[in-house]
C-alpha atoms as a PDB file:
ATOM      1  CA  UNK A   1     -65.008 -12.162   3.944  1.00  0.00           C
ATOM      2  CA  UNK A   2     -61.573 -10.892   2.881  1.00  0.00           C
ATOM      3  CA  UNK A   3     -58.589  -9.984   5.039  1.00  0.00           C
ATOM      4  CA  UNK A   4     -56.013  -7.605   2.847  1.00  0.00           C
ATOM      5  CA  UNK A   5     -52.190  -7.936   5.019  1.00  0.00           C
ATOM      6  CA  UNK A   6     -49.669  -5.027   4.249  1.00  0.00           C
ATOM      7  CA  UNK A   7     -46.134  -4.949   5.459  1.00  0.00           C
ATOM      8  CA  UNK A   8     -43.019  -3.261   4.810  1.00  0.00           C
ATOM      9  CA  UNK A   9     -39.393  -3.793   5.859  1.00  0.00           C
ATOM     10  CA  UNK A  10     -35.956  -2.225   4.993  1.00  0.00           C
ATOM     11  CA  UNK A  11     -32.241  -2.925   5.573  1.00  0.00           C
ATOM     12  CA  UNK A  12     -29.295  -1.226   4.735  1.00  0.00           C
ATOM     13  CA  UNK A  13     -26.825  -2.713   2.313  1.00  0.00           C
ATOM     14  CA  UNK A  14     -23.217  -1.860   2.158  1.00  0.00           C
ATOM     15  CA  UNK A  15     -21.560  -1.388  -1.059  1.00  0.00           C
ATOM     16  CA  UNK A  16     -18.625   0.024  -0.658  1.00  0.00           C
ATOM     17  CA  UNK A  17     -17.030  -3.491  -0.857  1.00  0.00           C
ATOM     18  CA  UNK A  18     -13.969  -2.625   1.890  1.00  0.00           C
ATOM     19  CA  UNK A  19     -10.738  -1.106   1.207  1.00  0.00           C
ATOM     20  CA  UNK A  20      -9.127  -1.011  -2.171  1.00  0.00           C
ATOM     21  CA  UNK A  21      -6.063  -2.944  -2.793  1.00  0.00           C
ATOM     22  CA  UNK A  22      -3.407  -1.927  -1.748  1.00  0.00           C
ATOM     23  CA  UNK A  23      -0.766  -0.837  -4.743  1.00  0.00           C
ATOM     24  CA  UNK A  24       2.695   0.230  -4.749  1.00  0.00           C
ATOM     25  CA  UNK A  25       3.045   3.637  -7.441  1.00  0.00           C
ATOM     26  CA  UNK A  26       6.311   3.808  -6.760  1.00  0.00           C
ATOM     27  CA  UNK A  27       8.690   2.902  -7.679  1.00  0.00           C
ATOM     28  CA  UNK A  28       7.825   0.980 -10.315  1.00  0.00           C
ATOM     29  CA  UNK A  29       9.192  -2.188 -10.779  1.00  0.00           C
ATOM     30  CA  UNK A  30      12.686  -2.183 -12.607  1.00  0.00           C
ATOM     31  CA  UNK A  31      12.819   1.118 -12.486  1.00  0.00           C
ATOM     32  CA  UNK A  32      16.687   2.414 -11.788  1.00  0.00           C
ATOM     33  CA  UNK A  33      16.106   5.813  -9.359  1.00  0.00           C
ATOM     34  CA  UNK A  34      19.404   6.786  -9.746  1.00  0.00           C
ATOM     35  CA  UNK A  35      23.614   6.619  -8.720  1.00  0.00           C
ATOM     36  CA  UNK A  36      24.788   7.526  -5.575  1.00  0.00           C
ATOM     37  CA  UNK A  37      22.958   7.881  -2.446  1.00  0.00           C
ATOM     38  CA  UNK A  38      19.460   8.705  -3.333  1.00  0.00           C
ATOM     39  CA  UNK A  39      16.883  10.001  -1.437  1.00  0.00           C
ATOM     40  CA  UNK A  40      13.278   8.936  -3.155  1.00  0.00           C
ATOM     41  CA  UNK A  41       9.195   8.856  -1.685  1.00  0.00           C
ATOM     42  CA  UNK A  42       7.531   5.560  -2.208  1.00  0.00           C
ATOM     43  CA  UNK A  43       4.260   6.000  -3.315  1.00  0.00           C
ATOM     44  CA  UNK A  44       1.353   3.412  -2.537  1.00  0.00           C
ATOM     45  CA  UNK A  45      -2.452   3.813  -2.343  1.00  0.00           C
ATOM     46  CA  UNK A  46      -5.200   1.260  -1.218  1.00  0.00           C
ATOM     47  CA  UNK A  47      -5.441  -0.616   1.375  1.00  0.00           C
ATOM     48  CA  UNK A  48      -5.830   0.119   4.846  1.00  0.00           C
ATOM     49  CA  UNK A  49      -3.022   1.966   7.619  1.00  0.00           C
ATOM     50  CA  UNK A  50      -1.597   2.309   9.509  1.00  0.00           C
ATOM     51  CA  UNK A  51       1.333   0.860   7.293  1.00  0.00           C
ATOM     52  CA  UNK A  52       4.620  -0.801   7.435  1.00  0.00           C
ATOM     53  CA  UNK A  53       7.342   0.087   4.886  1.00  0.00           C
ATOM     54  CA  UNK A  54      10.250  -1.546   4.237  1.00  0.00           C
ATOM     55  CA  UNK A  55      13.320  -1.309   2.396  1.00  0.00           C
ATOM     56  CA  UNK A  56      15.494  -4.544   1.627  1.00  0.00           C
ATOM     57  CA  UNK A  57      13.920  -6.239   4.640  1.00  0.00           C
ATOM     58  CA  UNK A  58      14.294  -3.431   7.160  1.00  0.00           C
ATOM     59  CA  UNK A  59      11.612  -1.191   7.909  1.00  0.00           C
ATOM     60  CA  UNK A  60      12.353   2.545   7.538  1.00  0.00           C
ATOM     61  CA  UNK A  61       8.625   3.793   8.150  1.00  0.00           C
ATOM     62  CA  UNK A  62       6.207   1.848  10.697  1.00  0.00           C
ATOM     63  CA  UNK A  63       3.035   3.125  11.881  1.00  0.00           C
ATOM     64  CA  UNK A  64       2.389   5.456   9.049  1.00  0.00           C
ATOM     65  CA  UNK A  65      -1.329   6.236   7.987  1.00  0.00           C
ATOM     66  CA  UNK A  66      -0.553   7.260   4.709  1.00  0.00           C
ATOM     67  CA  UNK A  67       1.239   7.744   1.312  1.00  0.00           C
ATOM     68  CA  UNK A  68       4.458   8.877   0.922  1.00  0.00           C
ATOM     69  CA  UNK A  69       7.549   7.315   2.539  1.00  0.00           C
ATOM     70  CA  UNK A  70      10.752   8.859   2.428  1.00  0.00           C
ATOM     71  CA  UNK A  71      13.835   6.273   2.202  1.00  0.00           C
ATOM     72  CA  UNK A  72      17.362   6.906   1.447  1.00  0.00           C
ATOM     73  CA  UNK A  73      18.869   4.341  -0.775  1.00  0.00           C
ATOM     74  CA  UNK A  74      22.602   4.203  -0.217  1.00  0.00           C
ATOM     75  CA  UNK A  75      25.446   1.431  -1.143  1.00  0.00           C
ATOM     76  CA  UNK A  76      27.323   0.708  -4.669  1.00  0.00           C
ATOM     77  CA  UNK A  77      25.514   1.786  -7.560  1.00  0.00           C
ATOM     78  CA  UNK A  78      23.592  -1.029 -10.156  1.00  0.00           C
ATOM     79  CA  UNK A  79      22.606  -2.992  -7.429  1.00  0.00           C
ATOM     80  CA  UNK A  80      18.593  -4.622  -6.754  1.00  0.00           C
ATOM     81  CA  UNK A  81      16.265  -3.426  -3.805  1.00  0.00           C
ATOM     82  CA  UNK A  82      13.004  -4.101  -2.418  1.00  0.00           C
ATOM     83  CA  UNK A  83      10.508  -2.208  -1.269  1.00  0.00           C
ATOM     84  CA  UNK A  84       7.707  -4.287   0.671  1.00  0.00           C
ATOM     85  CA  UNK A  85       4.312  -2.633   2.380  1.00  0.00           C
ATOM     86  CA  UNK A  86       2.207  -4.277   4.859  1.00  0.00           C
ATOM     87  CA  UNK A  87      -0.980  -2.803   6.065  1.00  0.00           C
ATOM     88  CA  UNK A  88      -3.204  -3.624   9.025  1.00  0.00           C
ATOM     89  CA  UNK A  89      -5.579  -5.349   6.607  1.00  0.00           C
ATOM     90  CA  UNK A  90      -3.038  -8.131   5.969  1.00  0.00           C
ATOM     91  CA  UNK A  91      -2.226  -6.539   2.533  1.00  0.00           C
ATOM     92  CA  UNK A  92       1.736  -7.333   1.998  1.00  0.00           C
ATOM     93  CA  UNK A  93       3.108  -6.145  -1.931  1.00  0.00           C
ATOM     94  CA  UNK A  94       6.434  -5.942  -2.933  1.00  0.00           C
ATOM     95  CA  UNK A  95       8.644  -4.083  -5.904  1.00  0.00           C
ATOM     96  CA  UNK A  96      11.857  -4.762  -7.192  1.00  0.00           C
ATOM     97  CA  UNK A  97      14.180  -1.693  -8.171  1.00  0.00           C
ATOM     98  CA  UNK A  98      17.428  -0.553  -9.184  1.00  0.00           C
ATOM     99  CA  UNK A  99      20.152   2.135  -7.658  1.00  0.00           C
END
């Protein structure tokens, strides 16, 4: 006497791995965008909106699902900013730049 078993099973299996990460484009860091008041897009892709953006500590576009955000970068000319993102996937980066 023999007894043969079969069986099968299946699952899925995500690889998509989550968001990317997220990544400021622009500006880049160090990069001078210009004299006088100056009206520029930052760039970012990755992670996961909405998103925060802010400029020297205040932020000038909240809520925003995606890429670009247009700033105006006033006051004397040679000086450093920062631009800092936050996402709603606890991504935070930062860039320093020149005006």
């Amino acid at each position: 006497d023999s007894v043969l078993y079969s069986d099968t099973d299946s699952t899925a299996i995500d690889f998509s791995g989550g968001p990317s990460p997220l990544v400021i484009a622009a500006p880049a860091a160090g990069e001078d965008i210009g004299n006088g008041t100056v009206n520029y897009n930052v760039v970012w892709s990755g992670g996961s909106g909405p998103y925060t953006v802010r400029l020297n500590g205040t932020a000038v576009c909240t809520n925003v699902n995606a890429s670009p955000c247009a700033i105006t970068v006033g006051g004397s000319n040679n000086q450093n900013h920062t631009v800092r993102i936050t996402d709603s996937a606890s991504g935070d980066v930062s860039v320093n730049f020149k005006k």
